[in-house]
N, C-alpha and C. Protein backbone atom coordinates (compact mmCIF):
# COMPACT_ATOMS: atom_id res chain seq x y z
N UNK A 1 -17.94 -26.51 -52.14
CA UNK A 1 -17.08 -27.18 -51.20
C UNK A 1 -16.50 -28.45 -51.81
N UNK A 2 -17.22 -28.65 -52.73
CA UNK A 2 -16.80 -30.16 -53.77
C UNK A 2 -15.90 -29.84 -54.33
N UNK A 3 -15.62 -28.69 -55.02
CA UNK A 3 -14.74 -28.60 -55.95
C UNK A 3 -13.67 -28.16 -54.82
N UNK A 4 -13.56 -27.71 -54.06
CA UNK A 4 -12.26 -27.35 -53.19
C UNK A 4 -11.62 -28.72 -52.52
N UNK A 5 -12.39 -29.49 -52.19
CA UNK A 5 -12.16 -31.18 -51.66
C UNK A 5 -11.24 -31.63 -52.61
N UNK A 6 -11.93 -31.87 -53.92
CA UNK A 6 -11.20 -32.25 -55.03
C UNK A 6 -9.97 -31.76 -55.33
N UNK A 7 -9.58 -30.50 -55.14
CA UNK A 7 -8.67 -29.40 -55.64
C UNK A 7 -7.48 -30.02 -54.32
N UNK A 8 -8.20 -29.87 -52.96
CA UNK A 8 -7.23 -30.37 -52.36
C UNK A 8 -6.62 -31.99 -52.49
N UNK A 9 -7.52 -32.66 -52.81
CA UNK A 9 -7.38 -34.71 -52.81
C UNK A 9 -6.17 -34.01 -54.11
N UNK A 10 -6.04 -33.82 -54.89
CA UNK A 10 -5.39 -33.70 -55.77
C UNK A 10 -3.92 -33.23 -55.37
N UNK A 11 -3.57 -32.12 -54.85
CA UNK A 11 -2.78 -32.00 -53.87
C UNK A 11 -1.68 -32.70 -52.57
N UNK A 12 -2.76 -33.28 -52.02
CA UNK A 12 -2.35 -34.50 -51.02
C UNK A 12 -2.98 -35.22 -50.63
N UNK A 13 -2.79 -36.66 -50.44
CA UNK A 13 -3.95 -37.45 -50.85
C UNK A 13 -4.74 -37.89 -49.41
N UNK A 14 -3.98 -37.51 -48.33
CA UNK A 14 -4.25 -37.47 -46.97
C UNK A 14 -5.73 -36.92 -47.16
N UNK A 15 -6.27 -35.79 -47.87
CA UNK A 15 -7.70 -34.82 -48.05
C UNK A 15 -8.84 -36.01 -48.73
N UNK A 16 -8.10 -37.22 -49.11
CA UNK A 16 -9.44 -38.12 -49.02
C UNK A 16 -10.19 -38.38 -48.32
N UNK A 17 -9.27 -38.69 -47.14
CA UNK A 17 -10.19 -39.28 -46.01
C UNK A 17 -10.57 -38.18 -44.81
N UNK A 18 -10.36 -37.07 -45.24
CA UNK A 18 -11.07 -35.61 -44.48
C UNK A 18 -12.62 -35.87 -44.38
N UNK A 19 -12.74 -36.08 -43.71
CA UNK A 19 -14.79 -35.62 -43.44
C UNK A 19 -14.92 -33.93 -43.32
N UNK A 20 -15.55 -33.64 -44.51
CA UNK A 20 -15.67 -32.29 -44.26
C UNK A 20 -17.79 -32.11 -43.51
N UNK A 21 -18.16 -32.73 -44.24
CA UNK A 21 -19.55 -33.32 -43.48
C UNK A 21 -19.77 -33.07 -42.24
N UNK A 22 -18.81 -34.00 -41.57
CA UNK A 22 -18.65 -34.08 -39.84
C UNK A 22 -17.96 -33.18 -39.56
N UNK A 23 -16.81 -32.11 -40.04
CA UNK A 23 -16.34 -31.14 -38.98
C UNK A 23 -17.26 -30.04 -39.51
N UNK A 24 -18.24 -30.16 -40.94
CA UNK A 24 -19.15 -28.28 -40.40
C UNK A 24 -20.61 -29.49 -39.58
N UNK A 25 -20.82 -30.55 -39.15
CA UNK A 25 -21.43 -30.63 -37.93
C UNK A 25 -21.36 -30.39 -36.61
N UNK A 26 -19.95 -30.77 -36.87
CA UNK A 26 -19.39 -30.08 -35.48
C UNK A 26 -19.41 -28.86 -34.95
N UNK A 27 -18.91 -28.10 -36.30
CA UNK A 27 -19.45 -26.44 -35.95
C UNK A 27 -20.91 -25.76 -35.62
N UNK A 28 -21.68 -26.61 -36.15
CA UNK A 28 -23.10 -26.26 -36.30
C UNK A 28 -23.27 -26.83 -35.17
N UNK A 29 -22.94 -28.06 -34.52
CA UNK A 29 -23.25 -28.54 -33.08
C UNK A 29 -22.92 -26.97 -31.71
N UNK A 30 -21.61 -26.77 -31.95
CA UNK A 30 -21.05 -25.96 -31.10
C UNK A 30 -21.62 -24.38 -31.70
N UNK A 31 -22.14 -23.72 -32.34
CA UNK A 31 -23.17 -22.92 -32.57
C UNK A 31 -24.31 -22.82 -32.18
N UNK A 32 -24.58 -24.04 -31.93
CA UNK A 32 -26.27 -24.31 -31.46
C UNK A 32 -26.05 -24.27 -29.72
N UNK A 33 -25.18 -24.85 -29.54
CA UNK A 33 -24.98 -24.81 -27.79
C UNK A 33 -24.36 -23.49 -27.65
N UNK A 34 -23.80 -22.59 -28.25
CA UNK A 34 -23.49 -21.29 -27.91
C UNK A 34 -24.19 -20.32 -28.21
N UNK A 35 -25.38 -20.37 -28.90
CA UNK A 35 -26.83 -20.01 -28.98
C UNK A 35 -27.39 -20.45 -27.55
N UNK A 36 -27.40 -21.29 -27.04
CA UNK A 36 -28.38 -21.84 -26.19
C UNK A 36 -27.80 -20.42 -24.70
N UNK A 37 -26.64 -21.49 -24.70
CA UNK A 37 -25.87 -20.45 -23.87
C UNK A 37 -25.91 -18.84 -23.49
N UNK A 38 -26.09 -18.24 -24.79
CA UNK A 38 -26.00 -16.92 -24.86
C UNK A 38 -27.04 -16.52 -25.05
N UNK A 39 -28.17 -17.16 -24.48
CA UNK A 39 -29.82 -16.65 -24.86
C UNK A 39 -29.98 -15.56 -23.81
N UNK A 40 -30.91 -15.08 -23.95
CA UNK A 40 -31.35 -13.71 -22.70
C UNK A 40 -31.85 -14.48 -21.42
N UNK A 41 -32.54 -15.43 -21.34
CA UNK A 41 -32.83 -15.92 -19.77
C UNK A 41 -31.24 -16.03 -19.46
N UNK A 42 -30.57 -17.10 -19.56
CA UNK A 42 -29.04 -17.30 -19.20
C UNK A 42 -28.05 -15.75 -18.80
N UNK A 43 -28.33 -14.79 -19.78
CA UNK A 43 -27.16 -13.65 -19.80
C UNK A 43 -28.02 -12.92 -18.46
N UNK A 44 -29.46 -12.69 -18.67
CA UNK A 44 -29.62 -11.44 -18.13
C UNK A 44 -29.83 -11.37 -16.27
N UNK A 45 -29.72 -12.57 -15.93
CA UNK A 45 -29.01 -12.69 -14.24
C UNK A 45 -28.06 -12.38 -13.47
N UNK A 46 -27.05 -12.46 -14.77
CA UNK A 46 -25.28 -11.92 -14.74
C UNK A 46 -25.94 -10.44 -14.68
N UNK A 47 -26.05 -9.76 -15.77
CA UNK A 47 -26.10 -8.61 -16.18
C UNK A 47 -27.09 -7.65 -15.03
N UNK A 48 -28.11 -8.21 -14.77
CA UNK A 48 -28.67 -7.84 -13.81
C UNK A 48 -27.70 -7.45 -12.14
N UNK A 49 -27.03 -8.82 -12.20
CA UNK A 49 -26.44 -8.63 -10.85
C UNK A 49 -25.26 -7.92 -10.41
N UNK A 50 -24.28 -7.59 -12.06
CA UNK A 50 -23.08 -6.75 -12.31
C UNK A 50 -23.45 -5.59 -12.33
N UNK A 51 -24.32 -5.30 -13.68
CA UNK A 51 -24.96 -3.65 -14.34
C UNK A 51 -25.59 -3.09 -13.07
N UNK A 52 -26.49 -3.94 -12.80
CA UNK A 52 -28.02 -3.20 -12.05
C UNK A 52 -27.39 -2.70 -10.46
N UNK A 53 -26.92 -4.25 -9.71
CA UNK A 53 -26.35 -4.03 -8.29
C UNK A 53 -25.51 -3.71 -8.35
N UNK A 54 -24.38 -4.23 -8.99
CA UNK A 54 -23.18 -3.62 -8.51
C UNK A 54 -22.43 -2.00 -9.13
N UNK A 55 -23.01 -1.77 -10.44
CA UNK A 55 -22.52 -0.76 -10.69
C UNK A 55 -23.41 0.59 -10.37
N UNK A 56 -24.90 0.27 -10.64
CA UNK A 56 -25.79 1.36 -10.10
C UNK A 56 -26.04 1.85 -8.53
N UNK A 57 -25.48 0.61 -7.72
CA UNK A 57 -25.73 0.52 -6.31
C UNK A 57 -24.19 0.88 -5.64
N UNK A 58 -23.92 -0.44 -5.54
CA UNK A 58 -22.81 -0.43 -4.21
C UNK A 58 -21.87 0.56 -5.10
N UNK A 59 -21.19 0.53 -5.67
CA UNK A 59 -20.58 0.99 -7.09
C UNK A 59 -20.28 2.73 -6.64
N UNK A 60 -21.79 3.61 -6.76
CA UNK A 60 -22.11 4.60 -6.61
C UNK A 60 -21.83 5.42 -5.28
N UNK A 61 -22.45 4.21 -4.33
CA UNK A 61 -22.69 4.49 -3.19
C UNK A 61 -20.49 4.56 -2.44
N UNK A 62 -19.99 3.70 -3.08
CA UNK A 62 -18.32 3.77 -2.71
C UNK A 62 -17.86 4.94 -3.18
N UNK A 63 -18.45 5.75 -4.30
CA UNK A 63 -17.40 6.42 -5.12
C UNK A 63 -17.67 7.88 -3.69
N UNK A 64 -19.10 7.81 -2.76
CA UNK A 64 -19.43 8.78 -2.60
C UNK A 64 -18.76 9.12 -0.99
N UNK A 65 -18.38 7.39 -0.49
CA UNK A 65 -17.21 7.59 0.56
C UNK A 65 -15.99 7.94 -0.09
N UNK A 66 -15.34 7.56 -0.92
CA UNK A 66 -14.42 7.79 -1.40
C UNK A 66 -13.86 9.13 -1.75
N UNK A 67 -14.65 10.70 -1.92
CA UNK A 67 -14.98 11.20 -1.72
C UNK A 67 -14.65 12.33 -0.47
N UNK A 68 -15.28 11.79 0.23
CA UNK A 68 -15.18 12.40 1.84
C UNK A 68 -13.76 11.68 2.04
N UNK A 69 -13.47 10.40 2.24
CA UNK A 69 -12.08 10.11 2.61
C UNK A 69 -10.94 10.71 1.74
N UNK A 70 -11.18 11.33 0.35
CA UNK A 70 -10.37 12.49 -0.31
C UNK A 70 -10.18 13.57 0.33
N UNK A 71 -11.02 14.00 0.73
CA UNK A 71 -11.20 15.30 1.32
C UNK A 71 -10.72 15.11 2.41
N UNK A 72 -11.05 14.69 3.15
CA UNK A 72 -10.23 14.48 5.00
C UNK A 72 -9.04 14.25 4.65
N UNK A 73 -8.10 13.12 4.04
CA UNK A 73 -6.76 13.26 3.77
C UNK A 73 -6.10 14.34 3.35
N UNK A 74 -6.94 14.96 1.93
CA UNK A 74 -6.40 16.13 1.19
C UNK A 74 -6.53 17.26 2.29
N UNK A 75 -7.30 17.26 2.81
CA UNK A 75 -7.66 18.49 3.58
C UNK A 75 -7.12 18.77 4.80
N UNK A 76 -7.35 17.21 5.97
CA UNK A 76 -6.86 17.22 7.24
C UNK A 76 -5.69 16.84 7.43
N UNK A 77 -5.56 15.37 6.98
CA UNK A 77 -4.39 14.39 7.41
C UNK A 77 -2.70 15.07 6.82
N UNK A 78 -2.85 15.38 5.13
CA UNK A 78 -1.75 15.77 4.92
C UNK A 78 -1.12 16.71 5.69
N UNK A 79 -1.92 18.18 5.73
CA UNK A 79 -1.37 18.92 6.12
C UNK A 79 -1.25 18.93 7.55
N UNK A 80 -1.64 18.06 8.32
CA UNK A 80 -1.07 17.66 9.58
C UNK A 80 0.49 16.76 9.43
N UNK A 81 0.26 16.38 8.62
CA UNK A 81 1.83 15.06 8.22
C UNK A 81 3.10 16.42 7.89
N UNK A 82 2.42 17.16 7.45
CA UNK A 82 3.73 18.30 6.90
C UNK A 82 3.83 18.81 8.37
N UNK A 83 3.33 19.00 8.82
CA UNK A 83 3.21 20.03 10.22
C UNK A 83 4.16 19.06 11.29
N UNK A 84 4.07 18.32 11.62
CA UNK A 84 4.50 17.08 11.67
C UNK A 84 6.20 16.93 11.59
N UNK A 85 5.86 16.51 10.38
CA UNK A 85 7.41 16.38 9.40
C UNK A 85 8.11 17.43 10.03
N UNK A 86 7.90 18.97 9.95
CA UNK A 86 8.41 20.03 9.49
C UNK A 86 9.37 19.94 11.19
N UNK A 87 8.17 19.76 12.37
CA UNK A 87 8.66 20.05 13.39
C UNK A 87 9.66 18.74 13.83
N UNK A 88 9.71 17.74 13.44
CA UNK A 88 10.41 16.64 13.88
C UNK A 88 11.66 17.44 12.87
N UNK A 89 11.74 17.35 12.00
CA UNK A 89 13.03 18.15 11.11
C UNK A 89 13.60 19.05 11.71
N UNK A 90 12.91 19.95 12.20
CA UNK A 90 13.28 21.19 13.02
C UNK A 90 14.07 20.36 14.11
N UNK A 91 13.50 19.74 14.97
CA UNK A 91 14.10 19.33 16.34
C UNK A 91 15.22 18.59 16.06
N UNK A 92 15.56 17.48 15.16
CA UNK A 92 16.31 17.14 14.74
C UNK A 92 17.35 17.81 14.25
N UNK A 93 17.24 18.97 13.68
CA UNK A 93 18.47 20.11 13.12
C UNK A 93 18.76 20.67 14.20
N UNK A 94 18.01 21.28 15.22
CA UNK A 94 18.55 21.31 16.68
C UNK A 94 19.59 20.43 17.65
N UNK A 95 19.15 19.59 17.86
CA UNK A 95 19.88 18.08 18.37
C UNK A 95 21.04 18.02 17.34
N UNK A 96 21.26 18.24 15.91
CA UNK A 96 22.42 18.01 15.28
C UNK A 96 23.53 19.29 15.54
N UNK A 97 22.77 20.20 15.81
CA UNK A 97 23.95 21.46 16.17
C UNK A 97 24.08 21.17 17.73
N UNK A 98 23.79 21.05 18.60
CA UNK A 98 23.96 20.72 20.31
C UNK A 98 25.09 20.22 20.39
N UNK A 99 25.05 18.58 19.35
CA UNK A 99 26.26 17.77 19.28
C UNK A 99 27.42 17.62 18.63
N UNK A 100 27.33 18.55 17.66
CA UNK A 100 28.38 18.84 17.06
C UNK A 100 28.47 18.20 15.43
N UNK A 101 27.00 17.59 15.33
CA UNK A 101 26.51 16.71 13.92
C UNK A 101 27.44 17.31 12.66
N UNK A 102 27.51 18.55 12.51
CA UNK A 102 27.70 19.31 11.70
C UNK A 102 26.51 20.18 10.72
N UNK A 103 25.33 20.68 11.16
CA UNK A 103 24.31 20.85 10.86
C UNK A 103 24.28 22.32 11.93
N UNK A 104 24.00 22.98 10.58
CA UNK A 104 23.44 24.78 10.90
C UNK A 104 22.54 24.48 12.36
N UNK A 105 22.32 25.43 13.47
CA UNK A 105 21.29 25.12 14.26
C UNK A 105 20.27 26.53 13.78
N UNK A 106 19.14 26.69 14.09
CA UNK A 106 18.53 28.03 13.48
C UNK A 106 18.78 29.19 14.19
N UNK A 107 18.76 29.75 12.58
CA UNK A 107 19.48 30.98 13.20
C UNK A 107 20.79 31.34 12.94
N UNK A 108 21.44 30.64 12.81
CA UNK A 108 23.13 30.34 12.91
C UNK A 108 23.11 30.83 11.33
N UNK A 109 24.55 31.94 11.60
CA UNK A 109 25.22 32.12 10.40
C UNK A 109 26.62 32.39 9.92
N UNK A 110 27.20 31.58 8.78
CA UNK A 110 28.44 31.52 8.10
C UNK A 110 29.04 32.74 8.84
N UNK A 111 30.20 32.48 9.63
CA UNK A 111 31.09 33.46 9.33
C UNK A 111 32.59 33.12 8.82
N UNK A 112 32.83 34.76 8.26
CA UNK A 112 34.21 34.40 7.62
C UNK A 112 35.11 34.04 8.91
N UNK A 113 36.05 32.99 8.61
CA UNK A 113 37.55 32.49 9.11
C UNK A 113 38.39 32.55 8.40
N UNK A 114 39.56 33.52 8.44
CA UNK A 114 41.27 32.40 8.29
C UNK A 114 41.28 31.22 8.32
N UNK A 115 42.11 30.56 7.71
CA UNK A 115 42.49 28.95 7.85
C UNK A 115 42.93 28.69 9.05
N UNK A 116 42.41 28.14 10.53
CA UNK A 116 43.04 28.05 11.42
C UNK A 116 44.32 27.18 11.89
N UNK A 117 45.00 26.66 10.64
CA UNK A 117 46.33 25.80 10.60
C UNK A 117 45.51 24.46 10.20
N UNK A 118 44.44 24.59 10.32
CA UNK A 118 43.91 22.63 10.31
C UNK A 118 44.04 22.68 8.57
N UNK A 119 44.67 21.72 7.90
CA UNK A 119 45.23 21.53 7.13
C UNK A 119 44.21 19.83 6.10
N UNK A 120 43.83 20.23 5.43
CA UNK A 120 42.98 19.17 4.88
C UNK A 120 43.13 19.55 2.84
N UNK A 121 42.50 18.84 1.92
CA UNK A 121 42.94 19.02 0.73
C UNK A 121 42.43 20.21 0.11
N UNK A 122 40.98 20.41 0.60
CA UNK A 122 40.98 21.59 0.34
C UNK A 122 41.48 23.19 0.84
N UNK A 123 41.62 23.16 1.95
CA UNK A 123 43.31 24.47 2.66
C UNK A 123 44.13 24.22 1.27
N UNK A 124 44.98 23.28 0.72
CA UNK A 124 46.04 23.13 0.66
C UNK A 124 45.35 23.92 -1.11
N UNK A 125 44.17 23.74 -1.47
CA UNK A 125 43.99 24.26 -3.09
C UNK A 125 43.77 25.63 -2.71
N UNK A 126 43.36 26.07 -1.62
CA UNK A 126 43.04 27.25 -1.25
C UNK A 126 44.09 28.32 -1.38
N UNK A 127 45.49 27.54 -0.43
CA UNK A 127 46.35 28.62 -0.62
C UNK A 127 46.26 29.87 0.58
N UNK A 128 45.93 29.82 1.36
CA UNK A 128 45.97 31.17 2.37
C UNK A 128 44.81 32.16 1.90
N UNK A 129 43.73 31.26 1.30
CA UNK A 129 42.62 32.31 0.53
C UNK A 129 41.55 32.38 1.95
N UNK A 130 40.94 33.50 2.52
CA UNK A 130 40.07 33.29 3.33
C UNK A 130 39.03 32.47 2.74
N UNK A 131 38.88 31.53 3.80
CA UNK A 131 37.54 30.49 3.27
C UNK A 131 36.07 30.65 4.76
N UNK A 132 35.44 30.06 4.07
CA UNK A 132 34.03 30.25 4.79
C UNK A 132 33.88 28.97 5.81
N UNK A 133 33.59 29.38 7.38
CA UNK A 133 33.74 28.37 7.88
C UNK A 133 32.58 28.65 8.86
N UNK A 134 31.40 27.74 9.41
CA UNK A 134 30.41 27.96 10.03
C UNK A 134 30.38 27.58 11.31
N UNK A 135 29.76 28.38 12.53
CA UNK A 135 30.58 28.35 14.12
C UNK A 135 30.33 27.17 14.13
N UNK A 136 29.25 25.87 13.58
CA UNK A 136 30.55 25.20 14.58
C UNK A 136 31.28 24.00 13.55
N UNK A 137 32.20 24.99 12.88
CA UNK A 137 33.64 24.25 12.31
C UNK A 137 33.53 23.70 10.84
N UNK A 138 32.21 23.37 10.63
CA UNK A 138 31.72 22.70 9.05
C UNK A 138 32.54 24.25 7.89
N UNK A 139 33.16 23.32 7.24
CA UNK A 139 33.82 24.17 6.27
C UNK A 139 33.19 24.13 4.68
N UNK A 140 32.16 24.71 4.34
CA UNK A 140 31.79 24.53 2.71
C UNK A 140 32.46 24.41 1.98
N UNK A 141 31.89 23.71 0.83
CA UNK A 141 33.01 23.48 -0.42
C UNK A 141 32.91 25.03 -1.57
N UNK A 142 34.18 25.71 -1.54
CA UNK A 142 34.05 26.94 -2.27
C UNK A 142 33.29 26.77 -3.59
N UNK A 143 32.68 27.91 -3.95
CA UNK A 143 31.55 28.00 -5.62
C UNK A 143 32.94 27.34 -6.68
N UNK A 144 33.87 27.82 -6.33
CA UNK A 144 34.79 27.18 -7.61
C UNK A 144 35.36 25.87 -7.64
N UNK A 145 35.21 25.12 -6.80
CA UNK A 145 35.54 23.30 -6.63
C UNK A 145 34.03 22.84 -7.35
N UNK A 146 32.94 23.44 -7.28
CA UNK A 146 32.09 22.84 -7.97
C UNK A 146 32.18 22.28 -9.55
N UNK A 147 31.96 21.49 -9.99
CA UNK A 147 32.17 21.07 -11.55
C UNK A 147 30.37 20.76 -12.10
N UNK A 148 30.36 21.27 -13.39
CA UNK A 148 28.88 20.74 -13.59
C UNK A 148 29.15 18.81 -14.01
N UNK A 149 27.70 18.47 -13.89
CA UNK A 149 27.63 17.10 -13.73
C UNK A 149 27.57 16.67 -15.28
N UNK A 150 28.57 15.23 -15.73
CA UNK A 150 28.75 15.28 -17.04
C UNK A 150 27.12 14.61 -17.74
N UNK A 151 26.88 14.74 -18.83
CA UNK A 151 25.36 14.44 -19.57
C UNK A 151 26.15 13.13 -19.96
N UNK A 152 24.57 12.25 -19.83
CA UNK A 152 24.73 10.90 -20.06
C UNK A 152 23.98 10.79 -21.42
């Protein structure tokens, strides 16, 4: 360590007045208290109360509700939520054909129409072509107005 002192004083002369003495005491101070610290009486209260209670105990004992509340959701709740869903959807597609929403009611199917004179942009690409029009009045967009979607 002498000869590196020297090597540095030589260098810059600031490394004279370095105490190298006092900062590896310092280290050896803060070693000794992090020894003290990290002894087994000190650690093993933690470890006891994390490892032992909380992961062997409560830990175990959650994973095993957790569990059953999988199962009742997976099992009961969802497929009540679809059942659910399905029929509020349903009633709702009902209520949209009653009023004129423009929405199939069930059951209901496409029939062919003539252009009945109502005149909009697509009639006018059509040309006098029979187009597909559903009872009540919703007119689809023909397979050939479709364009594929450009890649990004």
């Amino acid at each position: 360590a002498e000869s590196v002192m020297t090597a540095a004083e030589n260098v810059c002369s600031e490394f004279k007045s370095f105490d190298v003495h006092g900062v590896i005491m310092q280290v050896e101070a803060g070693l000794a208290e992090m020894r003290r610290l990290l002894s087994t009486q000190n650690v093993w209260p933690y470890y006891q109360a994390i490892m032992h209670n909380l992961v062997c105990g409560s830990l175990v004992e959650s994973q095993g509700y957790l569990v059953f509340i999988n199962i009742a959701v997976g099992l009961v709740f969802f497929p009540l939520l679809a059942i659910v869903a399905h029929a509020d959807l349903d009633r709702w597609s009902h209520w949209k054909s009653q009023h004129g929403r423009g929405s199939l009611g069930r059951g209901q199917r496409p029939r062919a129409l003539q252009s009945r004179g109502q005149h909009d942009s697509r009639d006018m690409r059509l040309q006098g072509k029979q187009q597909l029009m559903f009872d009540n009045g919703v007119t689809p967009m023909p397979m050939q107005e479709m364009q594929p979607m450009p890649m990004m």
